[in-house]
N, C-alpha and C. Protein backbone atom coordinates (compact mmCIF):
# COMPACT_ATOMS: atom_id res chain seq x y z
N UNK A 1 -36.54 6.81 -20.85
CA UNK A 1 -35.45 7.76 -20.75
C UNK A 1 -34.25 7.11 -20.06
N UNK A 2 -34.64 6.07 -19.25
CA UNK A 2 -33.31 5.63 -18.33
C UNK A 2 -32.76 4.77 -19.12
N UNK A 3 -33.49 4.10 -19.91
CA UNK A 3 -32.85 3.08 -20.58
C UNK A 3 -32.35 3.58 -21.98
N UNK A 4 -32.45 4.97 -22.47
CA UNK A 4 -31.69 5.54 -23.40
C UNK A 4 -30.24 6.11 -22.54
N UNK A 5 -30.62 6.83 -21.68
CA UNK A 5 -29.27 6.90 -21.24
C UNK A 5 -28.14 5.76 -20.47
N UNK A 6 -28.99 4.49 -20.47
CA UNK A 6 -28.00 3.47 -19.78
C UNK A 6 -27.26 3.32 -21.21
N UNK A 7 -28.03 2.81 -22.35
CA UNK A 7 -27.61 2.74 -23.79
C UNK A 7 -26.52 3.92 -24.52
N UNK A 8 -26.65 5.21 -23.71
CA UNK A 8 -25.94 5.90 -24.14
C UNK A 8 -24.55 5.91 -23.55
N UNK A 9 -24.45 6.03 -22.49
CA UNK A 9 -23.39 5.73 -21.77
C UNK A 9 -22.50 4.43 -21.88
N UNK A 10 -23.15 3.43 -22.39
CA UNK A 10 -22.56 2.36 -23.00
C UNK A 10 -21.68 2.46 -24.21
N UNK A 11 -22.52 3.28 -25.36
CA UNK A 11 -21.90 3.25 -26.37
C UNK A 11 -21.28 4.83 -26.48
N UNK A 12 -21.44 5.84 -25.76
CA UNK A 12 -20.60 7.01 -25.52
C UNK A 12 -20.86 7.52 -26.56
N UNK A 13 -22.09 7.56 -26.98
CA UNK A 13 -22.76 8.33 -27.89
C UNK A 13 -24.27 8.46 -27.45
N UNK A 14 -24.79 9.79 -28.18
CA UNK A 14 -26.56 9.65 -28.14
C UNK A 14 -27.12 9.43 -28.86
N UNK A 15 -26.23 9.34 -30.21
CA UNK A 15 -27.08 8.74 -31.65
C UNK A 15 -27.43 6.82 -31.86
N UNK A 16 -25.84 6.50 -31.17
CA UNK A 16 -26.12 4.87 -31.28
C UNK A 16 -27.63 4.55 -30.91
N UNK A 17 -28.15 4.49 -29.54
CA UNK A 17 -28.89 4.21 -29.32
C UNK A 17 -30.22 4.04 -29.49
N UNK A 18 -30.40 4.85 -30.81
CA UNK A 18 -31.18 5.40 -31.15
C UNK A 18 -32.24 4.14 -31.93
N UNK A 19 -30.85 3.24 -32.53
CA UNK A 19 -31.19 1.92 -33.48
C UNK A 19 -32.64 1.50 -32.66
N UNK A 20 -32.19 1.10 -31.32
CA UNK A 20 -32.78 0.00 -30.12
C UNK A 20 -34.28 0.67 -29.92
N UNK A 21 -33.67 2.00 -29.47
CA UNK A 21 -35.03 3.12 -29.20
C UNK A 21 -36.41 3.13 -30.15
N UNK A 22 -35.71 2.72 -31.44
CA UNK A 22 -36.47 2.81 -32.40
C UNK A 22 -37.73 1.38 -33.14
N UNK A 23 -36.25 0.25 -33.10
CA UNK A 23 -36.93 -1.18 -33.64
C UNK A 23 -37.40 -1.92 -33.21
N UNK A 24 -37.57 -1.70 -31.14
CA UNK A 24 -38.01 -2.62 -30.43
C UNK A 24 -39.82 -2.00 -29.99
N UNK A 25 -40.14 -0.63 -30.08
CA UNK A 25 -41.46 -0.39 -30.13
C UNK A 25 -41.87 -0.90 -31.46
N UNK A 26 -41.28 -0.99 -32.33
CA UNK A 26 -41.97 -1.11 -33.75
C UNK A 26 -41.75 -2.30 -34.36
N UNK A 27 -41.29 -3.48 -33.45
CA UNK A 27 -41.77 -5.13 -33.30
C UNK A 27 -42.82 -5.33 -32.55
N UNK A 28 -42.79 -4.41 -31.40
CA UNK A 28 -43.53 -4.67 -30.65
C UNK A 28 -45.25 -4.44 -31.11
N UNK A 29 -45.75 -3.24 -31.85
CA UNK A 29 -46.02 -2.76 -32.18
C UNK A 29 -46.55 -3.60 -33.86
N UNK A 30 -45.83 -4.35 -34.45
CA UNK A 30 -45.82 -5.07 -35.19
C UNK A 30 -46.66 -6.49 -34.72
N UNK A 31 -45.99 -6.38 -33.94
CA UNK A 31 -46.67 -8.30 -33.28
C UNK A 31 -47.79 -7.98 -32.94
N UNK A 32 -48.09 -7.31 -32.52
CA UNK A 32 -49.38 -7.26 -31.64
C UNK A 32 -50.56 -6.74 -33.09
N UNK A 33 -50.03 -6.08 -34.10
CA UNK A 33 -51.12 -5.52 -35.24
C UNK A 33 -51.50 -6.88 -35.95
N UNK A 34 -50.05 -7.89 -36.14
CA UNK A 34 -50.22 -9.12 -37.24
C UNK A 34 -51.22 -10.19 -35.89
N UNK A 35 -51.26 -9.91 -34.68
CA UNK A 35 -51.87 -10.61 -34.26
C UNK A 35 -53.32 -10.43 -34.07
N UNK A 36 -53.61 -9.00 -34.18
CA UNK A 36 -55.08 -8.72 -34.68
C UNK A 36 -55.50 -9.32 -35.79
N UNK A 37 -54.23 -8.49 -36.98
CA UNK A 37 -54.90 -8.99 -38.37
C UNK A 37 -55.20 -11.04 -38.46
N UNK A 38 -54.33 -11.38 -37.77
CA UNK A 38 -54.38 -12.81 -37.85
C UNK A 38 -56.29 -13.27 -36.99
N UNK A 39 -56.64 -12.32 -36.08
CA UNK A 39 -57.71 -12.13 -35.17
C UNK A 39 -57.57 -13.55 -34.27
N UNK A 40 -56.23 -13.16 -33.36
CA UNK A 40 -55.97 -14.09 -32.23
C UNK A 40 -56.60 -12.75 -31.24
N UNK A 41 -57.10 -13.45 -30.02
CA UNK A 41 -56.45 -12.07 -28.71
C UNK A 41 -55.52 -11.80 -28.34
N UNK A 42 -55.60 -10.66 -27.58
CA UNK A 42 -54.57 -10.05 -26.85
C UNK A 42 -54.98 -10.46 -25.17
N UNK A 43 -54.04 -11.34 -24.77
CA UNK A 43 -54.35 -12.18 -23.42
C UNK A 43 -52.94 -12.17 -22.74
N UNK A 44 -53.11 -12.80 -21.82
CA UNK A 44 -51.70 -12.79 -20.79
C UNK A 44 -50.68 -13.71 -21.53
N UNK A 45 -51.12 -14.41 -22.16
CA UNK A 45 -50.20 -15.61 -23.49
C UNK A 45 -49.12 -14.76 -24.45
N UNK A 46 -50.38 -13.76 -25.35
CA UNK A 46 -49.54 -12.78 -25.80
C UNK A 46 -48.70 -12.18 -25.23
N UNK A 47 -49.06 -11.53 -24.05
CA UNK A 47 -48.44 -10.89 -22.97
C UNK A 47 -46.84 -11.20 -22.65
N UNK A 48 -46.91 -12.27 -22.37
CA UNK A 48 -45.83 -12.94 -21.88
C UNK A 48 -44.93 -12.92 -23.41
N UNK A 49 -45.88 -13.51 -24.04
CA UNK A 49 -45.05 -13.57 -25.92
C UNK A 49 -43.99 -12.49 -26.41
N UNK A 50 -44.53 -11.42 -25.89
CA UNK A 50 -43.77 -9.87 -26.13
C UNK A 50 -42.54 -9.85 -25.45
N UNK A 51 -42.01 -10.06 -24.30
CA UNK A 51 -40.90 -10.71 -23.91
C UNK A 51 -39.87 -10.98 -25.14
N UNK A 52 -40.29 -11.92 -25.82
CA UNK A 52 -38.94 -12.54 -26.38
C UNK A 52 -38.15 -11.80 -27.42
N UNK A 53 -39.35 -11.16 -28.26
CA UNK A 53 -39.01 -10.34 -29.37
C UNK A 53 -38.36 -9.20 -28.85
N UNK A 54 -38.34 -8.51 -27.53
CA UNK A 54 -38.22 -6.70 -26.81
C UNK A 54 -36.12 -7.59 -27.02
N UNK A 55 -36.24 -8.22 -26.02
CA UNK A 55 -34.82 -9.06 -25.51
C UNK A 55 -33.56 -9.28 -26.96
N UNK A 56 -34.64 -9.99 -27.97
CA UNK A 56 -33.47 -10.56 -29.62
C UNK A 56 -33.48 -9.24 -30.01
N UNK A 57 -34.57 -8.22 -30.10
CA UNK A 57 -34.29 -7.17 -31.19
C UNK A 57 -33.35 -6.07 -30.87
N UNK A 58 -33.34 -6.12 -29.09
CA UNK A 58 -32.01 -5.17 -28.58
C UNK A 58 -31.11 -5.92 -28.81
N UNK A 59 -31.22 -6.71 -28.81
CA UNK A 59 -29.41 -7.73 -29.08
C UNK A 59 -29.00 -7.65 -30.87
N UNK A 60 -29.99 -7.28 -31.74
CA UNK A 60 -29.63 -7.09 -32.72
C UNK A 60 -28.80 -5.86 -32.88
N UNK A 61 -29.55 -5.19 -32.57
CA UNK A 61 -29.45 -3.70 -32.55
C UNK A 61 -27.51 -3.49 -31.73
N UNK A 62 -27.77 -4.25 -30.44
CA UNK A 62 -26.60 -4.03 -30.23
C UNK A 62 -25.07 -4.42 -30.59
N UNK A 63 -25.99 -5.90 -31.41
CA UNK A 63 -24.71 -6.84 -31.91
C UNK A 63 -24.10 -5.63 -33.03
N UNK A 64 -24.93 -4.89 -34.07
CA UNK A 64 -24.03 -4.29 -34.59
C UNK A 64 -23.61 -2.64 -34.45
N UNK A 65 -24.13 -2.07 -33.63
CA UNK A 65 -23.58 -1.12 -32.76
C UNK A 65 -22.24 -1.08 -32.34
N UNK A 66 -22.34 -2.21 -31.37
CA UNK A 66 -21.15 -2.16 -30.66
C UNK A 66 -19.93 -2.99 -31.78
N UNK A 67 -20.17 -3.58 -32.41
CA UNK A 67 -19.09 -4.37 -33.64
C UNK A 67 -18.76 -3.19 -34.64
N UNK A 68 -19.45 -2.15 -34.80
CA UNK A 68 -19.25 -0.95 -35.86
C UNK A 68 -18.57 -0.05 -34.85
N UNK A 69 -18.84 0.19 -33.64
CA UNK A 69 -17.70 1.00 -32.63
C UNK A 69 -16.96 0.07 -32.51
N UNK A 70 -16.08 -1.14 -32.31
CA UNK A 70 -15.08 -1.38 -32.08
C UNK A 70 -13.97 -1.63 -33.24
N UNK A 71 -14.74 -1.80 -34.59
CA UNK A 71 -13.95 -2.17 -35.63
C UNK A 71 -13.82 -0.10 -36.08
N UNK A 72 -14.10 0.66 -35.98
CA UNK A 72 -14.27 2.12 -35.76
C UNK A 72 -12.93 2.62 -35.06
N UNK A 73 -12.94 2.38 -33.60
CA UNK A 73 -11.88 2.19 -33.04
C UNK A 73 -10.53 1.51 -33.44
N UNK A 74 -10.73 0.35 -33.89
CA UNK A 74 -9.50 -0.85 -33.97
C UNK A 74 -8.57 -0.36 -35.39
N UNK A 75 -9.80 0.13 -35.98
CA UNK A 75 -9.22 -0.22 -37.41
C UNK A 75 -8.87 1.50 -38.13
N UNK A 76 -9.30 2.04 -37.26
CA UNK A 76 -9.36 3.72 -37.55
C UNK A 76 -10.54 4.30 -38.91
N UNK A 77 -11.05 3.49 -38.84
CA UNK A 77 -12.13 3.71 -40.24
C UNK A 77 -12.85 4.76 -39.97
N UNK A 78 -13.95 5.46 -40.88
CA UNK A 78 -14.83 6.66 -40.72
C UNK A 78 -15.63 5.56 -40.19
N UNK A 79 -16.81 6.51 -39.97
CA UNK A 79 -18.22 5.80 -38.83
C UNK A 79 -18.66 4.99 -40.29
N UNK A 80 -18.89 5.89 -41.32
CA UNK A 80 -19.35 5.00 -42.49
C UNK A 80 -19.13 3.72 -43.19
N UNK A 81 -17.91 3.62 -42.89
CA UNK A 81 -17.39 2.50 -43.49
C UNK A 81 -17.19 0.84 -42.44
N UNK A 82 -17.03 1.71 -41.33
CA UNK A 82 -16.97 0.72 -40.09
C UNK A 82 -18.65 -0.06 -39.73
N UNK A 83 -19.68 1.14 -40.26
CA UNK A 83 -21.01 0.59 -40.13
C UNK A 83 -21.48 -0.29 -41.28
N UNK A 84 -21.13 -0.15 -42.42
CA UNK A 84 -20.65 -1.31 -43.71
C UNK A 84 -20.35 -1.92 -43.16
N UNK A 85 -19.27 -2.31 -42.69
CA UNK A 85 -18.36 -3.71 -42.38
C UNK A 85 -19.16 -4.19 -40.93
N UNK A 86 -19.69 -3.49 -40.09
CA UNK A 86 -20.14 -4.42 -39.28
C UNK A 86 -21.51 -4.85 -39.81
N UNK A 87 -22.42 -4.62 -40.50
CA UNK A 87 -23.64 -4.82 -41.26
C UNK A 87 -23.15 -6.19 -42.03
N UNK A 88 -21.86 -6.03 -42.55
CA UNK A 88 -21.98 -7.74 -43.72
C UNK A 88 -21.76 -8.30 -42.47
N UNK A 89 -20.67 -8.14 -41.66
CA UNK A 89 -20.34 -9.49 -40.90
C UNK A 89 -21.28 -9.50 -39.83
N UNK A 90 -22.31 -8.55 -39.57
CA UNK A 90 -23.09 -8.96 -38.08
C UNK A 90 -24.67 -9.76 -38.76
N UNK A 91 -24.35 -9.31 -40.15
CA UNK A 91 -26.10 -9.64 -40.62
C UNK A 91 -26.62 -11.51 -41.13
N UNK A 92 -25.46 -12.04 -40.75
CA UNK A 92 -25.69 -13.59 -40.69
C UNK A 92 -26.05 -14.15 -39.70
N UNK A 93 -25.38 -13.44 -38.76
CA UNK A 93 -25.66 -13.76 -37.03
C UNK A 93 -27.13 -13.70 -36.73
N UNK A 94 -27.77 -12.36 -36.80
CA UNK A 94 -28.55 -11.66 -36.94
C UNK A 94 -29.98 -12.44 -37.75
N UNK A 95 -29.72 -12.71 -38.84
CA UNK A 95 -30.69 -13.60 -39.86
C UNK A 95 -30.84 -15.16 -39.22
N UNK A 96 -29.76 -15.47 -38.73
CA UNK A 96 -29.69 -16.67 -38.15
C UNK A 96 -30.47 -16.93 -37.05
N UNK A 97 -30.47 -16.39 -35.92
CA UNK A 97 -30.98 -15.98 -34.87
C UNK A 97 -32.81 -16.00 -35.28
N UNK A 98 -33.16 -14.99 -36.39
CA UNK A 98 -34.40 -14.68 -36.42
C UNK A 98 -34.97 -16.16 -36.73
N UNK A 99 -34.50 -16.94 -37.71
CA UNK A 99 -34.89 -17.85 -38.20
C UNK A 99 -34.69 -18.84 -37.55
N UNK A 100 -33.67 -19.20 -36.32
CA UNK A 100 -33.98 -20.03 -35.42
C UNK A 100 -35.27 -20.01 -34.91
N UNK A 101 -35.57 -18.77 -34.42
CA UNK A 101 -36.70 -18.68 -33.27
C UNK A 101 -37.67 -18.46 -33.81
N UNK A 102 -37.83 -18.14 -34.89
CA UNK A 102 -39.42 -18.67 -35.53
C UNK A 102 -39.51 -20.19 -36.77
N UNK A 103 -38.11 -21.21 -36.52
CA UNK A 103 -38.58 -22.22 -36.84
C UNK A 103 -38.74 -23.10 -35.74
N UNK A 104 -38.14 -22.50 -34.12
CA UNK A 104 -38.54 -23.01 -33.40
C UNK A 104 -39.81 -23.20 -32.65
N UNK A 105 -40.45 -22.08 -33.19
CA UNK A 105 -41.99 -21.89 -33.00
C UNK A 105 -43.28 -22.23 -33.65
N UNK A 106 -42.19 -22.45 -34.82
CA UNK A 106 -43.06 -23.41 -35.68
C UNK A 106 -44.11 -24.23 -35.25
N UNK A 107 -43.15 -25.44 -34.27
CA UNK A 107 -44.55 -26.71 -33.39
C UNK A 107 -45.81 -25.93 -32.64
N UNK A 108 -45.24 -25.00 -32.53
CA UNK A 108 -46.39 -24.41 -31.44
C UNK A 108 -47.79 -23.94 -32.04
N UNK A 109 -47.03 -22.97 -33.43
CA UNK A 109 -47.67 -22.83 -33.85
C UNK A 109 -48.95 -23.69 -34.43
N UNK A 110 -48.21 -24.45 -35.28
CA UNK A 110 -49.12 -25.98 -35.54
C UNK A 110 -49.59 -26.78 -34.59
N UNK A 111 -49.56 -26.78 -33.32
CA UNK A 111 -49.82 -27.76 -32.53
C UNK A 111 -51.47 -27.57 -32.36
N UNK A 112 -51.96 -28.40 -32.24
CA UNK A 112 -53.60 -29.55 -31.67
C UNK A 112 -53.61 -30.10 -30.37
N UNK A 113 -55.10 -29.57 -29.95
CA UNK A 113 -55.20 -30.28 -29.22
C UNK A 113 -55.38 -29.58 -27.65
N UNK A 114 -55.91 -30.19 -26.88
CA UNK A 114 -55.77 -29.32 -25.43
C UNK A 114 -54.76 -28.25 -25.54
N UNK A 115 -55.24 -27.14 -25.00
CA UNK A 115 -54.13 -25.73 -24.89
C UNK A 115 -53.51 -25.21 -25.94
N UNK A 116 -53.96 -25.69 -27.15
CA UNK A 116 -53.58 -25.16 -28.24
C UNK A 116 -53.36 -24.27 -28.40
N UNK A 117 -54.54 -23.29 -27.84
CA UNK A 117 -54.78 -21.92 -28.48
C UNK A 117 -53.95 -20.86 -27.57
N UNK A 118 -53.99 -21.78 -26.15
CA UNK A 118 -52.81 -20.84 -25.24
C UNK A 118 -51.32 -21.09 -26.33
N UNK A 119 -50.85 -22.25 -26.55
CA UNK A 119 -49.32 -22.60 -27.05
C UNK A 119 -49.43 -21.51 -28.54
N UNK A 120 -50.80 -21.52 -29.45
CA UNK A 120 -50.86 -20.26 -30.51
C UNK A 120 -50.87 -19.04 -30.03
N UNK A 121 -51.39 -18.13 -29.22
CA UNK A 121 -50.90 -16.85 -28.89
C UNK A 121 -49.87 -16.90 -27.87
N UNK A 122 -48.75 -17.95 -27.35
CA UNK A 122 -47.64 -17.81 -27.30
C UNK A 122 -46.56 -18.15 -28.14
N UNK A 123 -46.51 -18.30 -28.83
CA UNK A 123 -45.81 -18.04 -30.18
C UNK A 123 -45.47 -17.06 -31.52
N UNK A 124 -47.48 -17.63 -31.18
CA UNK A 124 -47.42 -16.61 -32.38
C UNK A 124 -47.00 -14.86 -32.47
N UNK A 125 -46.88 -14.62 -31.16
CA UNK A 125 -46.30 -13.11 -30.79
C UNK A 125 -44.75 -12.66 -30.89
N UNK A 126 -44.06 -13.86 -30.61
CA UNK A 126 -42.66 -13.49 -30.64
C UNK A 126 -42.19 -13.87 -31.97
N UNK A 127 -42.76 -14.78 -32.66
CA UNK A 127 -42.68 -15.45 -34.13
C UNK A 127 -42.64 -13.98 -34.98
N UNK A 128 -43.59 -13.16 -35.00
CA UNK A 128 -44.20 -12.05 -35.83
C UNK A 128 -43.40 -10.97 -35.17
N UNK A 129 -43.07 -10.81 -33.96
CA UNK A 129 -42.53 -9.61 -33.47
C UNK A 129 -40.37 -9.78 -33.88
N UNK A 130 -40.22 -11.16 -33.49
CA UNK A 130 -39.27 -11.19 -34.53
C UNK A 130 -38.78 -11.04 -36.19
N UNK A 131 -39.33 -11.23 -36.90
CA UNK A 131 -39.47 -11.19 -37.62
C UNK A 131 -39.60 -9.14 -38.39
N UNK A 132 -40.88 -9.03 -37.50
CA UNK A 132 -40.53 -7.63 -38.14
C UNK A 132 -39.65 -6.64 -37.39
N UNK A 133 -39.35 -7.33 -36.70
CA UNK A 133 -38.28 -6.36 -35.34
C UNK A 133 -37.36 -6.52 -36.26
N UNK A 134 -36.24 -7.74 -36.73
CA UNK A 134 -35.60 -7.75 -37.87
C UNK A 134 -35.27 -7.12 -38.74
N UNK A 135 -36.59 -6.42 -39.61
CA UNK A 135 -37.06 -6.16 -40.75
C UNK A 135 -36.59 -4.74 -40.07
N UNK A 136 -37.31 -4.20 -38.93
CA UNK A 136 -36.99 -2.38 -38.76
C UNK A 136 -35.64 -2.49 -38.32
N UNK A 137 -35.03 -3.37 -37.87
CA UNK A 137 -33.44 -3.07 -36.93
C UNK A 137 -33.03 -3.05 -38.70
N UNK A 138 -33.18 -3.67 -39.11
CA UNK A 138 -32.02 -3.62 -41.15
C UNK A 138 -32.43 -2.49 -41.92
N UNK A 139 -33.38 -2.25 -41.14
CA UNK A 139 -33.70 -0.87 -42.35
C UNK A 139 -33.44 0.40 -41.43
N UNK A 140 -33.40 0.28 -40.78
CA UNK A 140 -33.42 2.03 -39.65
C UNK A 140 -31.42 1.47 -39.72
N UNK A 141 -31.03 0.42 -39.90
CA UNK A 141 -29.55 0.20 -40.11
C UNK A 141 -28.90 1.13 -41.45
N UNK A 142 -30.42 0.65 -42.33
CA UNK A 142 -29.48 1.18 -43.55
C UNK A 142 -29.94 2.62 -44.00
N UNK A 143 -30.90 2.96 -42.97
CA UNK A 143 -31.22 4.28 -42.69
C UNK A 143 -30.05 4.97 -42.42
N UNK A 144 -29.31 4.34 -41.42
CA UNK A 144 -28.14 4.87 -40.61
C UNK A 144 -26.63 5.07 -41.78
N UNK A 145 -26.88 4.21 -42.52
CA UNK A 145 -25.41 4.25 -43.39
C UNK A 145 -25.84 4.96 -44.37
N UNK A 146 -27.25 5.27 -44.84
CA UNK A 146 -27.24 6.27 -45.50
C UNK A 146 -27.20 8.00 -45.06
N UNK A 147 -27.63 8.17 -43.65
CA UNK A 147 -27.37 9.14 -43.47
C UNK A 147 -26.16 9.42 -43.41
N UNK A 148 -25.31 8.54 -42.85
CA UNK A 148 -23.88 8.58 -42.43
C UNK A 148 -23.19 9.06 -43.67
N UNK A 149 -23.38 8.22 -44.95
CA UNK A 149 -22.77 8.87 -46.44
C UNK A 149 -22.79 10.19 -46.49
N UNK A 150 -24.55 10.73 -46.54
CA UNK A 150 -24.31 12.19 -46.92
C UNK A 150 -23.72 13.00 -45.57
N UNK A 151 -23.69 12.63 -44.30
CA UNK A 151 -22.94 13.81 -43.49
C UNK A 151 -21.47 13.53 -43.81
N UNK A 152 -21.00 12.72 -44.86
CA UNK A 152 -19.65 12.47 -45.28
C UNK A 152 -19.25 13.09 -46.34
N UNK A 153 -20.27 13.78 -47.25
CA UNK A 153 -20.11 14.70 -48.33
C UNK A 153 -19.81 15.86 -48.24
């Protein structure tokens, strides 16, 4: 609750926040299922793993939040059209980012050898939790521009 209303007060709305509220349990939530299905444990490795994905997927969330309120503002656009335009130009950033950090996890993943299996369930958690954190921040996005259309009808 505190951290919806720090989020709200930021963006001076109660709907923005809603993105963050939504895609960072359901990476989280994500990583931890693909890491069953993968049948790693759930250990202090993982633990720590969950960290990275909670941190990129609010920054997604916020990179285009706050770029759709200011081009909103700047440019006088409806909410609809301003959330278009920040979606093309924030969603390279965004893709970029994901795919850094799970080709940077790559070695870990693959790695042999003493501590392996600690360096695999630390990776492999933020690898998977990025990834589908991604996947829900673009779709609860285009959740958002579609609702936004029809309250525009």
């Amino acid at each position: 609750m505190l951290i919806y209303l720090i989020l709200a007060a930021q963006f001076e709305s109660f709907r923005d926040p809603l993105i963050m509220l939504i895609t960072v349990p359901m990476s989280t939530v994500g990583a931890l299922a693909f890491t069953v299905i993968v049948g790693a444990s759930i250990n202090i490795y993982t633990q720590i793993g969950l960290i990275t994905p909670i941190g990129a997927i609010s920054k997604h969330g916020i990179l285009i939040v706050e770029y759709a309120r200011q081009v909103q503002l700047s440019e006088g656009l409806d909410r609809r059209a301003a959330v278009e335009k920040a979606a093309q130009i924030r969603l390279r950033p965004i893709l970029m980012t994901t795919l850094a950090t799970g080709a940077g996890l790559v070695p870990l993943l693959l790695a042999t050898g003493p501590g392996a299996e600690a360096r695999f369930a630390t990776s492999l958690v933020p690898a998977a939790g990025m990834f589908i954190g991604t996947l829900f921040t673009l779709l609860c996005f285009r959740r958002f521009i579609r609702s936004s259309r029809a309250s525009d009808r």
